[in-house]
Protein backbone atom coordinates (compact mmCIF):
# COMPACT_ATOMS: atom_id res chain seq x y z
CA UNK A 1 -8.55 12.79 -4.54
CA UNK A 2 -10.90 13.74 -7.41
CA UNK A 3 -13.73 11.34 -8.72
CA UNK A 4 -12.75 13.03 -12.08
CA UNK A 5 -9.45 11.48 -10.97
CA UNK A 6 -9.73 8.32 -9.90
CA UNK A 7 -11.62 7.68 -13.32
CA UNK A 8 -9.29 8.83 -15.61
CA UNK A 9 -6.80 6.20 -13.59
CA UNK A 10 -9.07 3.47 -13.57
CA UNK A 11 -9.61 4.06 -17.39
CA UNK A 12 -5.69 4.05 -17.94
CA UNK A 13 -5.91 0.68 -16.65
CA UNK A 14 -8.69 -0.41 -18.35
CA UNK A 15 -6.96 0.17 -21.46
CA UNK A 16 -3.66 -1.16 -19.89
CA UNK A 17 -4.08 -3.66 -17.12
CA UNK A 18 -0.22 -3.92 -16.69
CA UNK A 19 0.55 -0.48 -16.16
CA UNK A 20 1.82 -0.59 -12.44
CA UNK A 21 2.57 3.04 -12.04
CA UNK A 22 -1.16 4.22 -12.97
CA UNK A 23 -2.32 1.41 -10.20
CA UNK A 24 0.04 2.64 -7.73
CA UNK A 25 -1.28 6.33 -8.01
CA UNK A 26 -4.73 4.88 -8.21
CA UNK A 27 -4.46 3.53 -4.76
CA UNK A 28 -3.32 6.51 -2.96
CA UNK A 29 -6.27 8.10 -4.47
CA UNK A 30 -8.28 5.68 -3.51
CA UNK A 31 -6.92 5.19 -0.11
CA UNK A 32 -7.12 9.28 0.44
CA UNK A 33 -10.78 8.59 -0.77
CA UNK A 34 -11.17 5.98 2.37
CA UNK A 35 -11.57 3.42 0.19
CA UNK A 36 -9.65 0.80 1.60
CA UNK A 37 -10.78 -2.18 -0.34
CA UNK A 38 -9.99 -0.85 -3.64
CA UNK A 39 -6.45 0.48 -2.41
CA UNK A 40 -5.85 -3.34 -1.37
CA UNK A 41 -6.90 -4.30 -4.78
CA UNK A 42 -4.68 -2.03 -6.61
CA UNK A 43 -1.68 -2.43 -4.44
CA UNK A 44 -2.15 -6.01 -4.46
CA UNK A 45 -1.76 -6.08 -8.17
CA UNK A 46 1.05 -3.39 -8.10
CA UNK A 47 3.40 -5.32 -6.20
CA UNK A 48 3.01 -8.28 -8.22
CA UNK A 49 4.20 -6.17 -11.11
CA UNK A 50 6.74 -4.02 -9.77
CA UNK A 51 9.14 -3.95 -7.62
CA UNK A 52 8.48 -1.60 -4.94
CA UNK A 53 11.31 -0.57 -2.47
CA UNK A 54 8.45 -0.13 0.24
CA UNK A 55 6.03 3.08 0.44
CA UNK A 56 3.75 0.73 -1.17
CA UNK A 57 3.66 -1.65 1.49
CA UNK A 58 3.72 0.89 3.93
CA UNK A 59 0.44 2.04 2.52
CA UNK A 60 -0.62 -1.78 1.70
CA UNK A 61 -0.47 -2.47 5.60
CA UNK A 62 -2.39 1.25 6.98
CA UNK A 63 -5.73 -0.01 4.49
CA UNK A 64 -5.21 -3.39 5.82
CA UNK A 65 -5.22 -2.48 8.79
CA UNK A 66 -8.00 0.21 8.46
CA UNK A 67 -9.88 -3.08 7.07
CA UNK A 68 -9.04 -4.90 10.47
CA UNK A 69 -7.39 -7.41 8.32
CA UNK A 70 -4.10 -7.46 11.24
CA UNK A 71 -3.00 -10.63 9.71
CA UNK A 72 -2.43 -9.04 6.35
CA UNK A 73 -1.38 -5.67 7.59
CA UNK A 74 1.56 -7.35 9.60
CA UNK A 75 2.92 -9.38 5.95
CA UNK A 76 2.38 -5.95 3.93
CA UNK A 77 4.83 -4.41 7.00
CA UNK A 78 6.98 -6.98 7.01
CA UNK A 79 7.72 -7.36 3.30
CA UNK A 80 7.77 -3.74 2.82
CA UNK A 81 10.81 -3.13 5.85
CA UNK A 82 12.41 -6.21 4.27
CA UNK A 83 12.06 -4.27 0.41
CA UNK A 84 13.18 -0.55 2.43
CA UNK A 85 16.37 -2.61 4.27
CA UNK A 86 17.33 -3.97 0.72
CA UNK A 87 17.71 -0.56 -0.76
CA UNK A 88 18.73 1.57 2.14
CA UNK A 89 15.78 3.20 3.06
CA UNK A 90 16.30 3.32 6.84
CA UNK A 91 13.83 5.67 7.63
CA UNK A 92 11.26 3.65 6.25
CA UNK A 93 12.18 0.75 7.73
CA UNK A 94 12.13 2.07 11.04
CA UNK A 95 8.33 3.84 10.04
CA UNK A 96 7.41 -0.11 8.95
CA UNK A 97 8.93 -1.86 11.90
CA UNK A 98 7.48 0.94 14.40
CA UNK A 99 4.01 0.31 12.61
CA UNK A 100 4.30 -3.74 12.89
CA UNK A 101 5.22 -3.23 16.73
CA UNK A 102 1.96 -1.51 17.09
CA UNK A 103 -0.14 -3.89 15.44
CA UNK A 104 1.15 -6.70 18.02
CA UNK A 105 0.51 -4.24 20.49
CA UNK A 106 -3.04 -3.71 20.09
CA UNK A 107 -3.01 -0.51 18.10
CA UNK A 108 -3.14 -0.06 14.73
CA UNK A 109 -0.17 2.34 14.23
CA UNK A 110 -1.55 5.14 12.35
């Protein structure tokens, strides 16, 4: 959660735009950081160039939802228990589904 951190990241993708791991790890720094907006940003890009099997979205949805974009949280859910369900990752669908029941509840899950 280092700025030292999150610099050295950002300047990995500086250099390399298309490198979806550094942007992934970049986003849970930034969302550990609180900053939501830029862990939206990175993820965003991220899952347009990888394919992620769902922690991503699962992480996607919390800043969106921290953001009080409910909307957005609720497709980030979504896609990510669809992604978990195609490789098996029961748990995590059941962690995405229980979070997208919360957000139509009223609460945002975390």
């Amino acid at each position: 959660m280092s700025d030292a951190r999150i610099a050295a990241l950002r300047g990995l993708i500086k250099k390399n735009p298309g490198d979806a791991g550094a942007r992934r790890m970049l986003a849970e720094e930034l969302y550990l950081a609180g900053d939501y907006a830029g862990t939206v940003e990175q993820l965003n890009a991220y899952v347009k160039l990888a394919q992620d099997e769902g922690p991503a979205y699962l992480v996607l949805g919390d800043a969106l939802a921290k953001l009080g974009k409910r909307k957005d949280a609720r497709w980030a859910y979504r896609h990510g228990a669809e992604a978990a369900r195609a490789h098996n990752h029961v748990q995590l669908v059941e962690e995405l589904e229980q979070r997208l029941h919360d957000l139509y509840r009223g609460r945002d899950g975390q």
